[in-house]
PDB file of N, CA and C in Angstrom:
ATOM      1  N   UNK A   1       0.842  -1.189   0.000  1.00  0.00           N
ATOM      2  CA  UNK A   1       0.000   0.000   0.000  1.00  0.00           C
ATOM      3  C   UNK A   1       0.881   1.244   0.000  1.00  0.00           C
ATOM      4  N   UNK A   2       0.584   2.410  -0.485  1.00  0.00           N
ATOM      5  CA  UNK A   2       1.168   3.475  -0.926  1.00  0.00           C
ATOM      6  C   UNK A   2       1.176   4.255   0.313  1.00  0.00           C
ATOM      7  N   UNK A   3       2.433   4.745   0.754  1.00  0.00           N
ATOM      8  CA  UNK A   3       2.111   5.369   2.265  1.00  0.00           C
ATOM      9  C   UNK A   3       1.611   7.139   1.729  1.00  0.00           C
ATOM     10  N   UNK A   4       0.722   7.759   2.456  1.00  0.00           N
ATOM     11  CA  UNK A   4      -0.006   8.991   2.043  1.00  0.00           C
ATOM     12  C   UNK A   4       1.445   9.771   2.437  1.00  0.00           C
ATOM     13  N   UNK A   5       1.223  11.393   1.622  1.00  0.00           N
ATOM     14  CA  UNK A   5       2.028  11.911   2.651  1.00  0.00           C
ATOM     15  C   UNK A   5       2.628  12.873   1.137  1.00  0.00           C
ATOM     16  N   UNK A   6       3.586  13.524   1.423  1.00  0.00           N
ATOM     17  CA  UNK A   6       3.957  14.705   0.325  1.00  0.00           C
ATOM     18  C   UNK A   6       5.121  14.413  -0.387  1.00  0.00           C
ATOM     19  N   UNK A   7       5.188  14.776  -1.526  1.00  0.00           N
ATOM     20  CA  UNK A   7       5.857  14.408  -2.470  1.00  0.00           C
ATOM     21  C   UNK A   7       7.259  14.995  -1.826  1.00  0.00           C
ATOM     22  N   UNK A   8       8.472  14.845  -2.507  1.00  0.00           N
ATOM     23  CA  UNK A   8       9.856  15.669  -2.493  1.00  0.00           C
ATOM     24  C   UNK A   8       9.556  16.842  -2.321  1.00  0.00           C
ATOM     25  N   UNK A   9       9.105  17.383  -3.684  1.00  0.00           N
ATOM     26  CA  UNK A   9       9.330  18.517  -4.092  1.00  0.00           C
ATOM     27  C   UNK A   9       8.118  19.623  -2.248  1.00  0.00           C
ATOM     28  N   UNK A  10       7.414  18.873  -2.906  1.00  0.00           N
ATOM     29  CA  UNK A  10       6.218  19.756  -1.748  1.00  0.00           C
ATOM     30  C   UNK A  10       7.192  19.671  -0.220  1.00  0.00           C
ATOM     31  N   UNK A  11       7.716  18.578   0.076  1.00  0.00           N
ATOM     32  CA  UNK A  11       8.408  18.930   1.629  1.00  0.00           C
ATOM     33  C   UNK A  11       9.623  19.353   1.110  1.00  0.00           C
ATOM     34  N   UNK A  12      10.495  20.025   0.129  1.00  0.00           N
ATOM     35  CA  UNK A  12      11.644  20.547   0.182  1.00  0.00           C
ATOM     36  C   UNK A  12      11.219  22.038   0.086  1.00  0.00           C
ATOM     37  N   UNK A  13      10.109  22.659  -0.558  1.00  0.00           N
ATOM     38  CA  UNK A  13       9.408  23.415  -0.436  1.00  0.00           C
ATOM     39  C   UNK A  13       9.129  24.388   0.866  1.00  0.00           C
ATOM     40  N   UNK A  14       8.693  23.227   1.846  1.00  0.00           N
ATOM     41  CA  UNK A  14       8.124  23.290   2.733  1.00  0.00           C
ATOM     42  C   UNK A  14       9.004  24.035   3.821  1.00  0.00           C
ATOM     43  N   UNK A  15      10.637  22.935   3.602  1.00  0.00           N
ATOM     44  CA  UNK A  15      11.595  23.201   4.333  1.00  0.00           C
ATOM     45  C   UNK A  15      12.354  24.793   3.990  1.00  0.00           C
ATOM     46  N   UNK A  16      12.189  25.276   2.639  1.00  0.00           N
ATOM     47  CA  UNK A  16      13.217  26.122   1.847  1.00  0.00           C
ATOM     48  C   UNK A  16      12.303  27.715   2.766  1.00  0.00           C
ATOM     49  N   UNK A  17      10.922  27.858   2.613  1.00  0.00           N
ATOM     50  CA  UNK A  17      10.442  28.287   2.860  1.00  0.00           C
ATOM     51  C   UNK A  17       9.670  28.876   4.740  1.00  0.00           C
ATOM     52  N   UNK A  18       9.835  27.952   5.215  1.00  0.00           N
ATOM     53  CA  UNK A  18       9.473  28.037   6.922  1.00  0.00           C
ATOM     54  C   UNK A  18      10.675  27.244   8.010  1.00  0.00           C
ATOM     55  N   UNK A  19      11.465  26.762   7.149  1.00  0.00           N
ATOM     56  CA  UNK A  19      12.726  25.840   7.620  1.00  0.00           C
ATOM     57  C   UNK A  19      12.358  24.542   7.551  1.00  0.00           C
ATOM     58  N   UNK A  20      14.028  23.954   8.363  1.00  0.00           N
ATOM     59  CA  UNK A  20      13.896  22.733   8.544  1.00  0.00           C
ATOM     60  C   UNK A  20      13.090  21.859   9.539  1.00  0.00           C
ATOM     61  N   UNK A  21      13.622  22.432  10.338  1.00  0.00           N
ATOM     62  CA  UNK A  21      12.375  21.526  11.730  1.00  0.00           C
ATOM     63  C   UNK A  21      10.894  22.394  11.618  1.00  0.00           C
ATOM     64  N   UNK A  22      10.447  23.374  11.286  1.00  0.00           N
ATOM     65  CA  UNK A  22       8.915  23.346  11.493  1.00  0.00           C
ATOM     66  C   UNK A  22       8.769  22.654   9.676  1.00  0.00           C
ATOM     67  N   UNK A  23       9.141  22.670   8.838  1.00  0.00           N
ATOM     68  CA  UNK A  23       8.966  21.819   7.869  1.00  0.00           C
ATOM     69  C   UNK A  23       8.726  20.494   7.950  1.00  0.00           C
ATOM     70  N   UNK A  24       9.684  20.040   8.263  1.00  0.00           N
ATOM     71  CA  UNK A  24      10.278  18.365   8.593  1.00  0.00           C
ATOM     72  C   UNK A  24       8.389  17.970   9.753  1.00  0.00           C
ATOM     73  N   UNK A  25       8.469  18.978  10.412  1.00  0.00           N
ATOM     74  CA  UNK A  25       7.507  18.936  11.410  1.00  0.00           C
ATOM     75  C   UNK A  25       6.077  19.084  10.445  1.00  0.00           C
ATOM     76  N   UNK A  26       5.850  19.852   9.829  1.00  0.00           N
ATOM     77  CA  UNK A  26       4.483  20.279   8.984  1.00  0.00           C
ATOM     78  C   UNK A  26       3.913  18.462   8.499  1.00  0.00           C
ATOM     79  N   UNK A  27       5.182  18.381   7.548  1.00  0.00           N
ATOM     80  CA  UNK A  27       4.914  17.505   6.891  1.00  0.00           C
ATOM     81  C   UNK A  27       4.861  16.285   7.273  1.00  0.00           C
ATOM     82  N   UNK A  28       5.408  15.234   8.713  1.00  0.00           N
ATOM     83  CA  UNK A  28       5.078  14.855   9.269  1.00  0.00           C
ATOM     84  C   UNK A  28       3.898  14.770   9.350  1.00  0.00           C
ATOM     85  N   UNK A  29       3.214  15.952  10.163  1.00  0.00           N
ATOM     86  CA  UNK A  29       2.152  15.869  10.771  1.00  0.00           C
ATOM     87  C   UNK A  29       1.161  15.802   9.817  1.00  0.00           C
ATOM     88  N   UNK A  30       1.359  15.975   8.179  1.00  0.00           N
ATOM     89  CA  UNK A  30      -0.088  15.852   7.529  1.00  0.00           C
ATOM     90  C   UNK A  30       0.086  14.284   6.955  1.00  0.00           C
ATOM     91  N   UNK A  31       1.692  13.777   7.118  1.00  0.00           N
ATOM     92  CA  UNK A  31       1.051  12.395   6.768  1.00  0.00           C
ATOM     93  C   UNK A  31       0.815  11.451   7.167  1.00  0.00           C
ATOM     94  N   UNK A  32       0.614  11.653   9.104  1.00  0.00           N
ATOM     95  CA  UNK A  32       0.059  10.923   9.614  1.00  0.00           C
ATOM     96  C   UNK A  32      -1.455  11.381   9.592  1.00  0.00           C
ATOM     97  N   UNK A  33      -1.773  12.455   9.343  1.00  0.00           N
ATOM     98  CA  UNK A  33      -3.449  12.900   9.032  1.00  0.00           C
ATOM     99  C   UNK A  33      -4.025  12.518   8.209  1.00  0.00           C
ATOM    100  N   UNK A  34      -3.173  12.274   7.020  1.00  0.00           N
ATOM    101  CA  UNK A  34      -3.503  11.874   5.575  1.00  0.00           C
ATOM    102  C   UNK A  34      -3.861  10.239   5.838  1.00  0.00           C
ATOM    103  N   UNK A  35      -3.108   8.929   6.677  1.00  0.00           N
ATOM    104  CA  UNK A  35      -3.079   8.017   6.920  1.00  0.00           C
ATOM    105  C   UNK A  35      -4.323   8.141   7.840  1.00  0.00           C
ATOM    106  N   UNK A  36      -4.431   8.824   8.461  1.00  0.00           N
ATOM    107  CA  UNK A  36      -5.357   8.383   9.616  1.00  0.00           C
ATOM    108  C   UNK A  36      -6.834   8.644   8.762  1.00  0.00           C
ATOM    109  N   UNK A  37      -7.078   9.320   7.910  1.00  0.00           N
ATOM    110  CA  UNK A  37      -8.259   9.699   7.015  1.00  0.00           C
ATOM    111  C   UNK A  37      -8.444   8.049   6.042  1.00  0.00           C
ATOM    112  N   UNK A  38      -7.188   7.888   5.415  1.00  0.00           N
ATOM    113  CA  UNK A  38      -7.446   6.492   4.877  1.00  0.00           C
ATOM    114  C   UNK A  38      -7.815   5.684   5.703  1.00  0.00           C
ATOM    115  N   UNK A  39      -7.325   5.207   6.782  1.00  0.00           N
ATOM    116  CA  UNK A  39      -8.034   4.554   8.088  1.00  0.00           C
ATOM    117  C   UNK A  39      -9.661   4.484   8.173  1.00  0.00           C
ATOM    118  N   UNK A  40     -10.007   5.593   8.586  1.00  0.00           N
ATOM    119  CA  UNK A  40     -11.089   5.906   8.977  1.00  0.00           C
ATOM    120  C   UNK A  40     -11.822   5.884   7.535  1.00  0.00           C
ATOM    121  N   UNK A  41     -11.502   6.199   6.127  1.00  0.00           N
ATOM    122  CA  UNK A  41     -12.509   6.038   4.864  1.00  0.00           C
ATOM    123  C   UNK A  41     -12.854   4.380   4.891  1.00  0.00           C
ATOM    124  N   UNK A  42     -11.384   3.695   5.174  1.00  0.00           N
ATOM    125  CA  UNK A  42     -11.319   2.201   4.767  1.00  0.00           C
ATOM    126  C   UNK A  42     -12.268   1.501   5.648  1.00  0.00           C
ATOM    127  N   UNK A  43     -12.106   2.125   7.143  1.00  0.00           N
ATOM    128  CA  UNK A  43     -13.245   1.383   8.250  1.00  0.00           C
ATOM    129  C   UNK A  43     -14.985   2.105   8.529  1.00  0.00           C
ATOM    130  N   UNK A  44     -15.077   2.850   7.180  1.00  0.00           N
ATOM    131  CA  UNK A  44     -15.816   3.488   7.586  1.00  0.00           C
ATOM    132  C   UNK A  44     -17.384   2.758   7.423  1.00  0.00           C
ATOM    133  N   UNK A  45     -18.232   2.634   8.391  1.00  0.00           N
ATOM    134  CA  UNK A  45     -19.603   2.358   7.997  1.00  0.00           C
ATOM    135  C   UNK A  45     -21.201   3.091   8.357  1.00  0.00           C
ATOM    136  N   UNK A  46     -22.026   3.168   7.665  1.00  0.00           N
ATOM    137  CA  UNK A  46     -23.453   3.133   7.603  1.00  0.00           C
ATOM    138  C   UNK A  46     -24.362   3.180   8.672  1.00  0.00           C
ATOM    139  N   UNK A  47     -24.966   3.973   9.548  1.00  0.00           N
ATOM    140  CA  UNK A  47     -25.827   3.555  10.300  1.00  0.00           C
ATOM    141  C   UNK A  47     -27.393   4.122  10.304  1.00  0.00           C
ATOM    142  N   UNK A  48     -28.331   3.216   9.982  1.00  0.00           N
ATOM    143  CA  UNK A  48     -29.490   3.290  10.202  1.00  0.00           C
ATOM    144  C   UNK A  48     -29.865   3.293  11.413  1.00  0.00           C
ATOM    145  N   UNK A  49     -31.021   4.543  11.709  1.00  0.00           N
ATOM    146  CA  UNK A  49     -31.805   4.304  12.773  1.00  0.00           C
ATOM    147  C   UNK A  49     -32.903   4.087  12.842  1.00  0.00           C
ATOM    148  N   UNK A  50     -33.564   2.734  13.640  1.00  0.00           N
ATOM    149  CA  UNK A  50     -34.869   2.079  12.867  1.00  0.00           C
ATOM    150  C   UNK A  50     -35.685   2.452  14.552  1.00  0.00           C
ATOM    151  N   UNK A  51     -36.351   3.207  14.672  1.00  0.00           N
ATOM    152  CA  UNK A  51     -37.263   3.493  15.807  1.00  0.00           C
ATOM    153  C   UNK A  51     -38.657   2.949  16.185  1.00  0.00           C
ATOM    154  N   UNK A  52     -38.666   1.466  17.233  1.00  0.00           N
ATOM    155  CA  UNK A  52     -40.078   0.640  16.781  1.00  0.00           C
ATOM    156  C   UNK A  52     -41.294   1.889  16.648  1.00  0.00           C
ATOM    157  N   UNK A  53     -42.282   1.276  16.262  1.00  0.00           N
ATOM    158  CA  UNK A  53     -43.613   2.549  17.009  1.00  0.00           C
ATOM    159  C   UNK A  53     -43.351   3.963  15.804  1.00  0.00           C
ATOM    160  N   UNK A  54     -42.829   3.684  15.220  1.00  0.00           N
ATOM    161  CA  UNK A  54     -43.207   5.442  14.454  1.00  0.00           C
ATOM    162  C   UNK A  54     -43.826   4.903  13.377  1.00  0.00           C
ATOM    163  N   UNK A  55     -44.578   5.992  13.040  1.00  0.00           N
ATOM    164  CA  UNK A  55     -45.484   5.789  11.940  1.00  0.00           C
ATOM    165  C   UNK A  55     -45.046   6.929  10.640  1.00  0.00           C
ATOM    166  N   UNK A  56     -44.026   7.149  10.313  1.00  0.00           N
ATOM    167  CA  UNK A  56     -43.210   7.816   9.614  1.00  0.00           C
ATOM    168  C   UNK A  56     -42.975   7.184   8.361  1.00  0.00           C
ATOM    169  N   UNK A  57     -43.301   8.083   6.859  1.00  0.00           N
ATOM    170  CA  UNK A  57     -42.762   7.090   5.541  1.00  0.00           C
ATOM    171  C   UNK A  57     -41.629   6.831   5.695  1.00  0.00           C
ATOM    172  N   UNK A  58     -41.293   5.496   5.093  1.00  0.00           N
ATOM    173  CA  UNK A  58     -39.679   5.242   4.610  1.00  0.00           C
ATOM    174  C   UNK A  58     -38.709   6.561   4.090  1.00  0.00           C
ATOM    175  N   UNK A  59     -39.084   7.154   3.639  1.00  0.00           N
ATOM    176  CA  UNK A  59     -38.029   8.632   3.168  1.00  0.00           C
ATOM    177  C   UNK A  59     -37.792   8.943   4.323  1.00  0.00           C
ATOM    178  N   UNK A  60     -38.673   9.162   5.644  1.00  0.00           N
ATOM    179  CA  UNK A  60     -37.946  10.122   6.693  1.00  0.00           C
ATOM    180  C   UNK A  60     -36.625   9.356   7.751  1.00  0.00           C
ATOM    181  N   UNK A  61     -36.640   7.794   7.537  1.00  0.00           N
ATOM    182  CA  UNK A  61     -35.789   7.377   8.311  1.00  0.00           C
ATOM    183  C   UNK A  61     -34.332   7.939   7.364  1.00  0.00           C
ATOM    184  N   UNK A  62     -32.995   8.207   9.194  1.00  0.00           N
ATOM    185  CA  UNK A  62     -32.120   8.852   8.489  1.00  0.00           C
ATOM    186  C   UNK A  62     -31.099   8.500   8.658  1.00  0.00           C
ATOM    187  N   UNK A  63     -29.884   8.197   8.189  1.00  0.00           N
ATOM    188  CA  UNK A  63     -28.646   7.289   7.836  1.00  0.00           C
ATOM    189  C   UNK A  63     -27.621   8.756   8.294  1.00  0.00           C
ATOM    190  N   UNK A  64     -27.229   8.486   9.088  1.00  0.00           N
ATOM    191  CA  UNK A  64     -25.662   9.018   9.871  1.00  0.00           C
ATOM    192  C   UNK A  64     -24.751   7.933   9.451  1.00  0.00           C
ATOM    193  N   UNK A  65     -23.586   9.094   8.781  1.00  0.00           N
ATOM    194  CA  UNK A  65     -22.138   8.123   9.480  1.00  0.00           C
ATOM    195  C   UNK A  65     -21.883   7.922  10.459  1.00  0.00           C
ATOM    196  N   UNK A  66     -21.069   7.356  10.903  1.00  0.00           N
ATOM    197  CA  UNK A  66     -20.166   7.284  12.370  1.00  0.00           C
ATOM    198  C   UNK A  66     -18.596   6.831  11.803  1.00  0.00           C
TER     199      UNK A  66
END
């Protein structure tokens, strides 16, 4: 699997421009954000809420992520 996270050019960029350690640091930190988003897309599921007793059409029941 392709690890997320910024190309060369974008973290040499990064570094040329705000330095080395808050660079080195930026970019770090978005590609463990970037990973943690694939995480959470890959585990992501569906939830219906089915409430006994309502007398409500099918259109109004309503589907949240979690």
């Amino acid at each position: 699997m392709k690890t997320p996270g910024l190309s060369y050019n974008s973290r040499k960029a990064l570094i040329v421009n705000i330095g080395e350690t808050a660079g080195t640091e930026i970019a770090e930190l978005m590609s463990q954000m970037a990973a943690e988003i694939e995480e959470l897309r890959r585990t992501k599921v569906n939830v219906t809420r089915i409430v006994p007793g309502t007398s409500e059409p099918h259109s109004a029941i309503a589907e949240e992520p979690v």
